[in-house]
Protein backbone atom coordinates (compact mmCIF):
# COMPACT_ATOMS: atom_id res chain seq x y z
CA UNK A 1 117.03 90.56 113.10
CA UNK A 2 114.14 90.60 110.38
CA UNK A 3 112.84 86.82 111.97
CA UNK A 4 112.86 88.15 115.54
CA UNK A 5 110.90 91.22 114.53
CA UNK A 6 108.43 89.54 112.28
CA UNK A 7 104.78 89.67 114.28
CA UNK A 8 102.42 86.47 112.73
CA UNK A 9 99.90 89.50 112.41
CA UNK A 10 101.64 90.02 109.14
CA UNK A 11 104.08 92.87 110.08
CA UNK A 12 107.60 93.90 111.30
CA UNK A 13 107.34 95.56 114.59
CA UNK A 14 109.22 98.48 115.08
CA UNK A 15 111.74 96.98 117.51
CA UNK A 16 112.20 93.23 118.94
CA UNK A 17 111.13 94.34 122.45
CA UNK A 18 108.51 96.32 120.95
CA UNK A 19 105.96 93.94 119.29
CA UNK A 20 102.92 95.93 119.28
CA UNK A 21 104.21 98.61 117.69
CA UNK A 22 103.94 99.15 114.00
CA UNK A 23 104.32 101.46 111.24
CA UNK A 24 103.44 101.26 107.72
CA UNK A 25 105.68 103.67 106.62
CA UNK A 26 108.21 101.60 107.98
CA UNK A 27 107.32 98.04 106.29
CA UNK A 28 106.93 99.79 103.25
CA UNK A 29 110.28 100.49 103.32
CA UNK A 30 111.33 97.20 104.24
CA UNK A 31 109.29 95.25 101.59
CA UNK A 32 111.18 97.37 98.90
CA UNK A 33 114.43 96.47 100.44
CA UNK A 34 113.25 92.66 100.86
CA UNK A 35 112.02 92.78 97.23
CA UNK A 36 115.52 94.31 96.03
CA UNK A 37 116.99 90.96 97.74
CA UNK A 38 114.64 88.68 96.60
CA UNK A 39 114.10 87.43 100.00
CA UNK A 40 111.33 86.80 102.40
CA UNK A 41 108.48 87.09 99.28
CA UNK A 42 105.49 85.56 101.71
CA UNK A 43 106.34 88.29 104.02
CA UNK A 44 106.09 91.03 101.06
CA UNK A 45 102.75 89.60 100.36
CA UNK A 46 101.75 89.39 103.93
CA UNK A 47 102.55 92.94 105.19
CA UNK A 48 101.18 94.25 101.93
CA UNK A 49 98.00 92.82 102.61
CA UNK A 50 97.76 94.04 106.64
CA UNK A 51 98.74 97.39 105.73
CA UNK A 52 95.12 97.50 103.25
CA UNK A 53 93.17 97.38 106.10
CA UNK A 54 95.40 98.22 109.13
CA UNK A 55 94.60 102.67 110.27
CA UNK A 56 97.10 103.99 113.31
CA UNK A 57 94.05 106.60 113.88
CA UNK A 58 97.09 108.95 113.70
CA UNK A 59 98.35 111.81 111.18
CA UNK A 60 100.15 109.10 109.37
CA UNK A 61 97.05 107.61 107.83
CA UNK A 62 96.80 110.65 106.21
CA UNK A 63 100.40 111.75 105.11
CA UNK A 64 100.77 111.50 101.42
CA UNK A 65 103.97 109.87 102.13
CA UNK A 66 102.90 106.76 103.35
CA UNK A 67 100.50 105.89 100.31
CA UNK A 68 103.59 106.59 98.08
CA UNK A 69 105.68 104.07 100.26
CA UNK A 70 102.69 101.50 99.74
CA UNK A 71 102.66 102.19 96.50
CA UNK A 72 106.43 101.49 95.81
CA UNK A 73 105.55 98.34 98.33
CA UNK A 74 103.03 97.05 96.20
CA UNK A 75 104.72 98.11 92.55
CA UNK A 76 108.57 98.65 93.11
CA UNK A 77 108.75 98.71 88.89
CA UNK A 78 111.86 100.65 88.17
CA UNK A 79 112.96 100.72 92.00
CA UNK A 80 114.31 96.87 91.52
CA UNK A 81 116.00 97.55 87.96
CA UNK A 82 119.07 96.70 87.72
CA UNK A 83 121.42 99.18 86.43
């Protein structure tokens, strides 16, 4: 599902038939999971880098929670330890 979602912007879109749309909350979440699997690093690398520059213009730019997604995005540290 991941491959049909993937935009060559450097992104996941929010659903297939949905391309445009995009959250960075979102891909966050999914580069941690991706990162947990060792899978898809290029992609990791690539939404990490739209999301620096990338602004919705919405209330989500601005919500704390979203930088602490990119940060876990960016530096998953302890997230990916195993147990």
């Amino acid at each position: 599902m991941l491959d049909h979602m993937w935009q060559r912007e450097g992104y996941f879109a929010r659903e297939p038939y949905l391309p445009q749309m995009c959250f960075a909350f979102t891909n966050y979440g999914v580069s941690v999971g991706l990162q947990a699997a060792d899978a898809m690093p290029e992609r990791v690398d690539a939404l990490n880098a739209y999301f620096e520059t990338y602004r919705s213009g919405d209330e989500y730019d601005r919500n704390a929670i979203t930088h602490v997604m990119a940060c876990s995005s960016h530096f998953p540290g302890l997230l990916l330890r195993s147990l």
